[in-house]
C-alpha atoms as a PDB file:
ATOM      1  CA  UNK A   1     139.469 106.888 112.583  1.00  0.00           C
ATOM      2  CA  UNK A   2     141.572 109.371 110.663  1.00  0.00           C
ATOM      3  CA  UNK A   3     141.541 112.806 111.862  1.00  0.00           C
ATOM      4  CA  UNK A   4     140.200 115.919 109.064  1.00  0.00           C
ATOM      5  CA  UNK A   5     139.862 119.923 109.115  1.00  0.00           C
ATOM      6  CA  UNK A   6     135.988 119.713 110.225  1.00  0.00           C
ATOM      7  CA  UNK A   7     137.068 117.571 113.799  1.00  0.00           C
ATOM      8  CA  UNK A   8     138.599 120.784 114.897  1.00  0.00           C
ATOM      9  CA  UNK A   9     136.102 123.454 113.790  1.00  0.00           C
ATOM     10  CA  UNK A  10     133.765 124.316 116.883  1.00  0.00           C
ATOM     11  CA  UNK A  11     130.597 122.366 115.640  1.00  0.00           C
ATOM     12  CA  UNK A  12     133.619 119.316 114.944  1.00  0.00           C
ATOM     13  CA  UNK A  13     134.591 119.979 119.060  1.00  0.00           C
ATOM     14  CA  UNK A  14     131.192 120.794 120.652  1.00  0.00           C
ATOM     15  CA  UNK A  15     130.379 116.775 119.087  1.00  0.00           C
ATOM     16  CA  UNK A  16     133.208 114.979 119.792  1.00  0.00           C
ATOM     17  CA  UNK A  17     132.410 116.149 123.370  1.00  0.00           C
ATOM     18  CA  UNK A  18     129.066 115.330 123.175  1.00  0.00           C
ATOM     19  CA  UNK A  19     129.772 111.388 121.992  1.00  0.00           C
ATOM     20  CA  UNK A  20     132.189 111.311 124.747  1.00  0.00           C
ATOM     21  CA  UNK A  21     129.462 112.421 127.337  1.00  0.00           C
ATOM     22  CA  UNK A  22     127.633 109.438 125.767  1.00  0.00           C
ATOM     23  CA  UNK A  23     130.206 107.299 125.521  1.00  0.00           C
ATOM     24  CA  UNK A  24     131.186 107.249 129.043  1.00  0.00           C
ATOM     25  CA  UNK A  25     127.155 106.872 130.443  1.00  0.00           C
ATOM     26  CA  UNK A  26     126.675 104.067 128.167  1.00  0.00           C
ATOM     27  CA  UNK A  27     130.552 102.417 129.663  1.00  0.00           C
ATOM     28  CA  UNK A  28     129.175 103.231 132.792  1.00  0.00           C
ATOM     29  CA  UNK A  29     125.527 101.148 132.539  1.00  0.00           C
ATOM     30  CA  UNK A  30     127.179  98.658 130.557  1.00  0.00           C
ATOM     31  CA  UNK A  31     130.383  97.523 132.413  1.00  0.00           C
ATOM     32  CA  UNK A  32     132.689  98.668 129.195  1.00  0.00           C
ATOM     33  CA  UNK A  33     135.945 100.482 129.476  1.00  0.00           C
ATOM     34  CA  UNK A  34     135.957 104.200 127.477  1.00  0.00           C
ATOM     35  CA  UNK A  35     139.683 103.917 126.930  1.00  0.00           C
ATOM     36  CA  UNK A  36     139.748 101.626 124.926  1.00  0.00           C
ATOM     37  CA  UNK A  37     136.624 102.545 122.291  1.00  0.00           C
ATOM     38  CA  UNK A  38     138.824 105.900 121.782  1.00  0.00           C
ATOM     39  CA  UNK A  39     139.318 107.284 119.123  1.00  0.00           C
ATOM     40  CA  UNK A  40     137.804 104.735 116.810  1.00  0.00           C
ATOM     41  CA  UNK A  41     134.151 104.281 118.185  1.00  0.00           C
ATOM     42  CA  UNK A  42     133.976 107.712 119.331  1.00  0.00           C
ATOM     43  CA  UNK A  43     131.646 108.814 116.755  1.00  0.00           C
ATOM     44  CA  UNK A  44     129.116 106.120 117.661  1.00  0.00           C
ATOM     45  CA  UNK A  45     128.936 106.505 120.909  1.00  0.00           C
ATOM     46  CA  UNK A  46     125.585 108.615 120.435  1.00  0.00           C
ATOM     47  CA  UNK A  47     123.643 106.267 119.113  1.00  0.00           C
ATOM     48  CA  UNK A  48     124.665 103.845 120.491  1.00  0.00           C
ATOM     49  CA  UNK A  49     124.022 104.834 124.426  1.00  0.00           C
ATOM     50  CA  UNK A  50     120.574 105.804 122.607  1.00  0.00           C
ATOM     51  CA  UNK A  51     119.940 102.025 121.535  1.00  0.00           C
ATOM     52  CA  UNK A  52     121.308 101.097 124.731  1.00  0.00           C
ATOM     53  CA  UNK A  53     118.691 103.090 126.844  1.00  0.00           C
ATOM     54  CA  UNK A  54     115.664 102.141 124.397  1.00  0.00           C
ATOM     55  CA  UNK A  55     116.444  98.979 125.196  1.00  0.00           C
ATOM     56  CA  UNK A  56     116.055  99.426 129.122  1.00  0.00           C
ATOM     57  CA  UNK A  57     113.183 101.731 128.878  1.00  0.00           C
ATOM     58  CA  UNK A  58     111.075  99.219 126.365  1.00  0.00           C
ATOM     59  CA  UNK A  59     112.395  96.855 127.546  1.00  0.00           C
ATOM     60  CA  UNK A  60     113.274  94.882 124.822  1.00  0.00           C
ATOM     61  CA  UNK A  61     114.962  91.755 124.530  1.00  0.00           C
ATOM     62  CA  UNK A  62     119.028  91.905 124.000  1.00  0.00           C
ATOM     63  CA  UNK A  63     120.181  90.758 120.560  1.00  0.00           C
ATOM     64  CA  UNK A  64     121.539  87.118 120.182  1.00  0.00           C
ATOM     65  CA  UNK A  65     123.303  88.128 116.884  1.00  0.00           C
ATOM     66  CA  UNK A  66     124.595  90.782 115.778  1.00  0.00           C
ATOM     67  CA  UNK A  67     125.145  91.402 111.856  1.00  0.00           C
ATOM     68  CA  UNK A  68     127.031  94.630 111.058  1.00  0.00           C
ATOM     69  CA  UNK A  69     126.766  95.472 107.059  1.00  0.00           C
ATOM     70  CA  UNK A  70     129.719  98.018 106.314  1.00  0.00           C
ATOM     71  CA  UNK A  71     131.177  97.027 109.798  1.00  0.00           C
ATOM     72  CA  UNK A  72     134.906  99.574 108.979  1.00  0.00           C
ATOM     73  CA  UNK A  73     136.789  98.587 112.542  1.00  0.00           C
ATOM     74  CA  UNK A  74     134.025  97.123 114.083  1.00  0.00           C
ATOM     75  CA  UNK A  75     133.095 100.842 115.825  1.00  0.00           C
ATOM     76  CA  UNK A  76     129.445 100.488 116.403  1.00  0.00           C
ATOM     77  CA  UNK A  77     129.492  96.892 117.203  1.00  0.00           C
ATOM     78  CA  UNK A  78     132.274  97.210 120.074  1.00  0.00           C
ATOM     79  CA  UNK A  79     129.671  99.332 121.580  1.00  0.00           C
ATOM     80  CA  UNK A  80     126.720  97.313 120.867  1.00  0.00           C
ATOM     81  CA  UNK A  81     128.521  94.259 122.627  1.00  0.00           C
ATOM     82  CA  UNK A  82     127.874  96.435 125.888  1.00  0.00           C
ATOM     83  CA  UNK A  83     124.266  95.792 125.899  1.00  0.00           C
ATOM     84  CA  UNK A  84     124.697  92.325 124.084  1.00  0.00           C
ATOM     85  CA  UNK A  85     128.262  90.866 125.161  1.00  0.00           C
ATOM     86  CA  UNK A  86     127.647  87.182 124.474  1.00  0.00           C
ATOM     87  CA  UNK A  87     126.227  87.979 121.119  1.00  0.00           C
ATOM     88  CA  UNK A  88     127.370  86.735 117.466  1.00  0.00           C
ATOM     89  CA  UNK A  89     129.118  89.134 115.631  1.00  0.00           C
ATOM     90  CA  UNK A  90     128.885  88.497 111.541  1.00  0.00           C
ATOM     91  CA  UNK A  91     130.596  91.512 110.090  1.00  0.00           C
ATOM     92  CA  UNK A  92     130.308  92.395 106.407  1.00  0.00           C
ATOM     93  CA  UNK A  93     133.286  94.670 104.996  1.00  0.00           C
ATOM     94  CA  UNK A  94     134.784  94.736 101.777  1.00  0.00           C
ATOM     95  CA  UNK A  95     137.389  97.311 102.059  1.00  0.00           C
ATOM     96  CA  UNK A  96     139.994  94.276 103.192  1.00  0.00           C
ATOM     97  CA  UNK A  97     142.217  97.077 104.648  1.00  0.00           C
ATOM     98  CA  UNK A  98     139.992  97.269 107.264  1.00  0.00           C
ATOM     99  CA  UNK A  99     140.014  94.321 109.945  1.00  0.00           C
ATOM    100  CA  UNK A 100     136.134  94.182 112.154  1.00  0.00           C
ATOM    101  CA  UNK A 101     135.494  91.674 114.439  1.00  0.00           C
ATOM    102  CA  UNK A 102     133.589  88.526 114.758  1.00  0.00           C
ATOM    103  CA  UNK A 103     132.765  86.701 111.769  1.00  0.00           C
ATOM    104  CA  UNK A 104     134.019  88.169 108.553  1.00  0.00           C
ATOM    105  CA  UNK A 105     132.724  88.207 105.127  1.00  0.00           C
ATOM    106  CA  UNK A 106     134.781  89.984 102.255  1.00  0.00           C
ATOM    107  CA  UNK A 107     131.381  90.853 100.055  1.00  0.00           C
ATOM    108  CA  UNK A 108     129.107  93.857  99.367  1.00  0.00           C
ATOM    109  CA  UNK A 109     125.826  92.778 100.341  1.00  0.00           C
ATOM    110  CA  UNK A 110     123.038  94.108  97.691  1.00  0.00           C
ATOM    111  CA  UNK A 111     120.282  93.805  96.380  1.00  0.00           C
ATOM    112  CA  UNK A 112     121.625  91.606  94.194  1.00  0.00           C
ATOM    113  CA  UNK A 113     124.302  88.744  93.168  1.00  0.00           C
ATOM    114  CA  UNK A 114     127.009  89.605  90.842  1.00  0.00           C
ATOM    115  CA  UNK A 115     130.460  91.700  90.970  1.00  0.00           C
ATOM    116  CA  UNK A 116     130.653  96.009  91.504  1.00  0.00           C
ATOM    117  CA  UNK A 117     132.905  98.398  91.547  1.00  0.00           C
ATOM    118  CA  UNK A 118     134.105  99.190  94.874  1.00  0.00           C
ATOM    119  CA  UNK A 119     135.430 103.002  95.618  1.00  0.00           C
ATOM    120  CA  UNK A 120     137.721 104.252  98.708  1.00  0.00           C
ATOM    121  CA  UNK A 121     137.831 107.553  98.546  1.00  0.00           C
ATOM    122  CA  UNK A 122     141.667 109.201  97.633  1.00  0.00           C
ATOM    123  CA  UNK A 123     143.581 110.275 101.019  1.00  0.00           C
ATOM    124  CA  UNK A 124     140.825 108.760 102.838  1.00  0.00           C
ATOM    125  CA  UNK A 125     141.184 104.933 103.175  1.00  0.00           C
ATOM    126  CA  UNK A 126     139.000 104.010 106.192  1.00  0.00           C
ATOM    127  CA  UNK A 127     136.159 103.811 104.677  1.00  0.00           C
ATOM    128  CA  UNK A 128     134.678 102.713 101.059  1.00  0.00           C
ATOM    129  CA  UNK A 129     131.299 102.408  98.995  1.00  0.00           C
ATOM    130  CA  UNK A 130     129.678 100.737  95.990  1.00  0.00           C
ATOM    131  CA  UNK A 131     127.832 103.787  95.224  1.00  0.00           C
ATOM    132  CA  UNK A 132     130.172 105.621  92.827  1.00  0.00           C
ATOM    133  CA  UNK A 133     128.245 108.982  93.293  1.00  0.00           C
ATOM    134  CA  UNK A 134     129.348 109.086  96.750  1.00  0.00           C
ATOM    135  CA  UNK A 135     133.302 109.422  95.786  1.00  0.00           C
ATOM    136  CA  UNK A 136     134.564 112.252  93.726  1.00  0.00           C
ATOM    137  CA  UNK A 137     136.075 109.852  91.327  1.00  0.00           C
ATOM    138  CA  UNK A 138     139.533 110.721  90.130  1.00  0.00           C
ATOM    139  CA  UNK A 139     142.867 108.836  88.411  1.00  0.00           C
ATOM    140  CA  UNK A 140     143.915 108.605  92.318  1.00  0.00           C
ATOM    141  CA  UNK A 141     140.579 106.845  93.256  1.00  0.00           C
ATOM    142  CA  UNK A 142     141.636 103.271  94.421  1.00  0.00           C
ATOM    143  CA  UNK A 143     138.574 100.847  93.269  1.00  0.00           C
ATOM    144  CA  UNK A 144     138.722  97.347  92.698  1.00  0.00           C
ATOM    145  CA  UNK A 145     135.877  94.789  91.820  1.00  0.00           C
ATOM    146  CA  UNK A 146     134.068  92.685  95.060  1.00  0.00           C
ATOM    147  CA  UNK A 147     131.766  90.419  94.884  1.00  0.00           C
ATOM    148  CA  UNK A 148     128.108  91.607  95.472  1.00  0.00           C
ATOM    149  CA  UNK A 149     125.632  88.748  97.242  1.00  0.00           C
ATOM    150  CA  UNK A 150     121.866  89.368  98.478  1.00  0.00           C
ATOM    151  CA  UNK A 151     121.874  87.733 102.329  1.00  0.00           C
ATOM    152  CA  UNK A 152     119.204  85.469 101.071  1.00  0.00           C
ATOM    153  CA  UNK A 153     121.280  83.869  98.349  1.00  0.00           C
ATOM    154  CA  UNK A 154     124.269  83.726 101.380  1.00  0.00           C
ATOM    155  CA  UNK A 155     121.878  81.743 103.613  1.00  0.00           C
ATOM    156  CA  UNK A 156     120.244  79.240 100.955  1.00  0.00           C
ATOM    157  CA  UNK A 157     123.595  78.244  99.883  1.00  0.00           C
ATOM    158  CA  UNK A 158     124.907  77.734 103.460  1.00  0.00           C
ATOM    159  CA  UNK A 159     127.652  80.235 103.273  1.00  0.00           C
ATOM    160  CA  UNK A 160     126.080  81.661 105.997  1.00  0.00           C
ATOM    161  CA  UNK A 161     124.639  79.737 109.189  1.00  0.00           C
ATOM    162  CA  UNK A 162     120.660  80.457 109.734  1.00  0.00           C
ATOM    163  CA  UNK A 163     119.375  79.251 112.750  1.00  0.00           C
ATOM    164  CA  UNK A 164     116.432  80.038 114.855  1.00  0.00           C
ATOM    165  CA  UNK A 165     118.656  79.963 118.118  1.00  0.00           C
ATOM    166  CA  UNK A 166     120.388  83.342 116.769  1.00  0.00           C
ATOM    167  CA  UNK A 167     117.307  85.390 117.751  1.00  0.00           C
ATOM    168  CA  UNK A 168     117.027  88.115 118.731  1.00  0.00           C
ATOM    169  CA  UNK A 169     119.007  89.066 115.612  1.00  0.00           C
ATOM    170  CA  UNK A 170     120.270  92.909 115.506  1.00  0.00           C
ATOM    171  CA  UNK A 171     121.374  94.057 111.841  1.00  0.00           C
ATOM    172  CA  UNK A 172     123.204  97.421 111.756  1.00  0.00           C
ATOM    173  CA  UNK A 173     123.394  98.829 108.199  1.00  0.00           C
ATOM    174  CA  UNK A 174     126.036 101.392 107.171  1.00  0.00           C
ATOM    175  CA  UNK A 175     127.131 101.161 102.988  1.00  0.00           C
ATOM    176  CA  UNK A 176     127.607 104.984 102.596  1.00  0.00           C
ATOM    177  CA  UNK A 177     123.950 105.280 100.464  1.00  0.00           C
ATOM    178  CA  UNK A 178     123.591 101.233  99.784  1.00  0.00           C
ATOM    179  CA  UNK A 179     121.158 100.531 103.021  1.00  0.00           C
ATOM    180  CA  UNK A 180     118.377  99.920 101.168  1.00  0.00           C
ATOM    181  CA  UNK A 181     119.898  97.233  98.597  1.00  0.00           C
ATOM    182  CA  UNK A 182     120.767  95.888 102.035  1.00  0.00           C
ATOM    183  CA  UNK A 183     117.776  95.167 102.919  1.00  0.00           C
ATOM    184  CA  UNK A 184     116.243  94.546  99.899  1.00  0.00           C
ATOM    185  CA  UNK A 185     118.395  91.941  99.554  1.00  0.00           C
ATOM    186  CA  UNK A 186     117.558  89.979 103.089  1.00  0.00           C
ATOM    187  CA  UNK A 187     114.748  88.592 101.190  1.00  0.00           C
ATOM    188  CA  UNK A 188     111.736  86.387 103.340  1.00  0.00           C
ATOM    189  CA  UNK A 189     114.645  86.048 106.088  1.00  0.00           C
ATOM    190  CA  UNK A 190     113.914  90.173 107.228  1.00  0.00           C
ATOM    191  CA  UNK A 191     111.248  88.641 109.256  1.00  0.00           C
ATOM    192  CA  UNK A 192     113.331  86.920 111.348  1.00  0.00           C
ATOM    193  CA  UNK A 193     115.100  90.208 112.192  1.00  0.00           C
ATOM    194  CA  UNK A 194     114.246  91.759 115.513  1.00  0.00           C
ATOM    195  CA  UNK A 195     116.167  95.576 115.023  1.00  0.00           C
ATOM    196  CA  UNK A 196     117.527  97.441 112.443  1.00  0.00           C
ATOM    197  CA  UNK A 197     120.078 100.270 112.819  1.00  0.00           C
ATOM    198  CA  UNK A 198     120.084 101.978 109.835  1.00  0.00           C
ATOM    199  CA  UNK A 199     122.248 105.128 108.614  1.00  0.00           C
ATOM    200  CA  UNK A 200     120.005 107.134 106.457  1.00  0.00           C
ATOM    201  CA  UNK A 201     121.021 109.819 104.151  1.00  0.00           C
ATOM    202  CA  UNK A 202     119.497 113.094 104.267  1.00  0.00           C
ATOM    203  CA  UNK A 203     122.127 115.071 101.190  1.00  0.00           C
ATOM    204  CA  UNK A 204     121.382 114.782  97.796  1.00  0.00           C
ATOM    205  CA  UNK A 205     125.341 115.418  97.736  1.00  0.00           C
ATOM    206  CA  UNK A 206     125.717 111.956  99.617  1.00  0.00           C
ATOM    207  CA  UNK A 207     124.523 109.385  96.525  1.00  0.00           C
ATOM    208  CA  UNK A 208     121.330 108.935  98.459  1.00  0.00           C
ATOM    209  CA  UNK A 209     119.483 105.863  96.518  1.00  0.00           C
ATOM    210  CA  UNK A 210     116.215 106.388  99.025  1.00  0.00           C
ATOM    211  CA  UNK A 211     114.829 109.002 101.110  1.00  0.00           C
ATOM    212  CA  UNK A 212     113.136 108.542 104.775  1.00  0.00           C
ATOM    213  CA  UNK A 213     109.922 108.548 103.579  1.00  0.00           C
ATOM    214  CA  UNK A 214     110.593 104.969 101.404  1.00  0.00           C
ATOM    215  CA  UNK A 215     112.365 103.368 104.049  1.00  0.00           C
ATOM    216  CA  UNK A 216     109.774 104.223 106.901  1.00  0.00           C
ATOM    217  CA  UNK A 217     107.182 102.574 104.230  1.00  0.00           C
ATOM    218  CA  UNK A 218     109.143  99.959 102.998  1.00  0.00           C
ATOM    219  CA  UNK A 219     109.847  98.213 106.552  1.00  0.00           C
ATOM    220  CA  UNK A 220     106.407  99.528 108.137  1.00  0.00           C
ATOM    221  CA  UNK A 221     104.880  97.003 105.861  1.00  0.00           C
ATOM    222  CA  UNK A 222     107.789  94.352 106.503  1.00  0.00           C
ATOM    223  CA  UNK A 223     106.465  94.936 110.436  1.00  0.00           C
ATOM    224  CA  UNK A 224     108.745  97.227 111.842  1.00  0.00           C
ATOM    225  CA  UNK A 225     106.533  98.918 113.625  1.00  0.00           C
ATOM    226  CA  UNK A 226     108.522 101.281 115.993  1.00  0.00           C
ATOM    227  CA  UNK A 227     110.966 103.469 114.941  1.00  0.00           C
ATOM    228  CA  UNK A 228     113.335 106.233 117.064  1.00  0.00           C
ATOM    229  CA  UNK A 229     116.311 108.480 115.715  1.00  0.00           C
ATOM    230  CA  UNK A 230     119.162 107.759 118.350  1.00  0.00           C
ATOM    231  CA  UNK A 231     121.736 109.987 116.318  1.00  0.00           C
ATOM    232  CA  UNK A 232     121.512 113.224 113.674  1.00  0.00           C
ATOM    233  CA  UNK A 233     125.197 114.620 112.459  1.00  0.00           C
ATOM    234  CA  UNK A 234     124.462 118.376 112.557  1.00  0.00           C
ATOM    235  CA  UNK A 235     126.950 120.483 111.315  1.00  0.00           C
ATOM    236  CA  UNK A 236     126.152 124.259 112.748  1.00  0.00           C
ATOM    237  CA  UNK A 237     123.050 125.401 110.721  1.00  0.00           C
ATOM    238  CA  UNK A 238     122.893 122.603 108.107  1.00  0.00           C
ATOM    239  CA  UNK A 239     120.477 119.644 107.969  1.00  0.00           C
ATOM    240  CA  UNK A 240     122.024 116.958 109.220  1.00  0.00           C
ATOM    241  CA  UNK A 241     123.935 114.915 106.805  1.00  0.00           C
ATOM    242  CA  UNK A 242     122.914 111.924 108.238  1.00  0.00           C
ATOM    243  CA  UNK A 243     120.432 110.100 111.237  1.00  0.00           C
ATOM    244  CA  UNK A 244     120.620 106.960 112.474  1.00  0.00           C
ATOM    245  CA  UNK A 245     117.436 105.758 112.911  1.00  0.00           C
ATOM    246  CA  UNK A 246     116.264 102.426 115.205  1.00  0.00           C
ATOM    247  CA  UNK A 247     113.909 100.074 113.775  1.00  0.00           C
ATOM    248  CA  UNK A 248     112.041  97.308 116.052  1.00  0.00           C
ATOM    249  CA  UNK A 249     109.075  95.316 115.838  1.00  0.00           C
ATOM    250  CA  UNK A 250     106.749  95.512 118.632  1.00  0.00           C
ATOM    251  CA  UNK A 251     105.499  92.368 120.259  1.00  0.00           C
ATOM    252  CA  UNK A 252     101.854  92.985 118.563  1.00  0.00           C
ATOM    253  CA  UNK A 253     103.506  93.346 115.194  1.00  0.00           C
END
């Protein structure tokens, strides 16, 4: 996690302490060590101890598999594994700078099959995005051209294995403004996902493809019928840039 101006304004401070609150119940109900998850999972430590606990007070089956879709370092995942530590890991990351753990696949999963632009940000390498209005685009702009596969097309052709064993499967989706290609793009096997983590823009300035209304629809229909915001990134008196919202099916859905 690379340091900026904005982790040492107040608001920057006051949440940093707040994730490591967090961070240290969740290592504390989950038999994880904080040292280590600092400073890279720090900023996830919110939502997840918020999955975490909605998982003990519904209490929900733990994941069998875990996909992470824009997995970076592996941040939320490390975290996940303390409520699911014998779980899968397939971890989707183009930016090959970037090493997550598990199972790794080098593509941008879409919505659809094909090559795309990929963007990391100048003086900001630890992160990247397909969506080019997300990066102020200059001569300094590293991009290069990934591959681009829907998950359905992965698991037909057997570059991924799709077995009924996996379940419950957990799919955490964070492309920087690309969630809902994600999706999209899981084809008939969504239904055989249990939860969805899903970073959802809430900036115009952030390249948002979808608003929260559109998701909310779009997977209320595909029978994700429970939904709760574990994490919003507040910034003093601004709307939050960003929530991370839970998804789950109930067991009548």
């Amino acid at each position: 996690m690379q340091l900026h101006l904005f982790h040492f304004t107040p608001h920057g401070l006051a949440r940093a302490y707040s994730h490591l609150v967090a961070g240290k119940k969740l290592c504390r109900a989950a038999g994880l060590k904080l040292r280590p998850l600092i400073p890279d999972s720090v900023n996830s430590m919110t939502a997840a101890w918020n999955v975490y606990q909605t998982f003990e007070k519904s209490g929900l089956p733990r994941p069998r598999t875990i996909i992470d879709v824009g997995a970076n370092v592996s941040q939320m995942t490390r975290l996940l594994l303390g409520t699911a530590p014998d779980a899968r890991v397939l971890s989707f990351e183009p930016n090959q700078k970037l090493l997550p753990a598990g199972e790794v696949h080098r593509v941008a999963l879409s919505d659809t099959d094909g090559t795309t632009d990929f963007f990391i940000p100048q003086n900001d390498s630890d992160w990247g995005t397909i969506e080019s209005g997300k990066v102020n685009i200059t001569s300094n702009t590293a991009r290069y051209s990934v591959p681009t596969r829907r998950m359905e097309s992965l698991i037909e052709n057997g570059e991924i294995e799709w077995t009924g064993d996996g379940q419950p499967i957990f799919v955490k989706i964070d492309t920087e403004g690309s969630e809902k290609k994600v999706i999209d793009g899981f084809g008939k096997y969504l239904g055989d996902v249990s939860y969805l983590l899903v970073e959802v823009e809430n900036q115009e300035a952030r390249g948002q493809n979808y608003n929260l209304i559109s998701l909310c629809t779009a997977l209320a229909e595909k029978g994700f019928d429970c939904a709760k915001i574990v994490y919003s990134c507040y910034d003093g008196p601004e709307a939050p840039a960003y929530s991370d919202i839970l998804f789950w099916r109930s067991n009548k859905s």
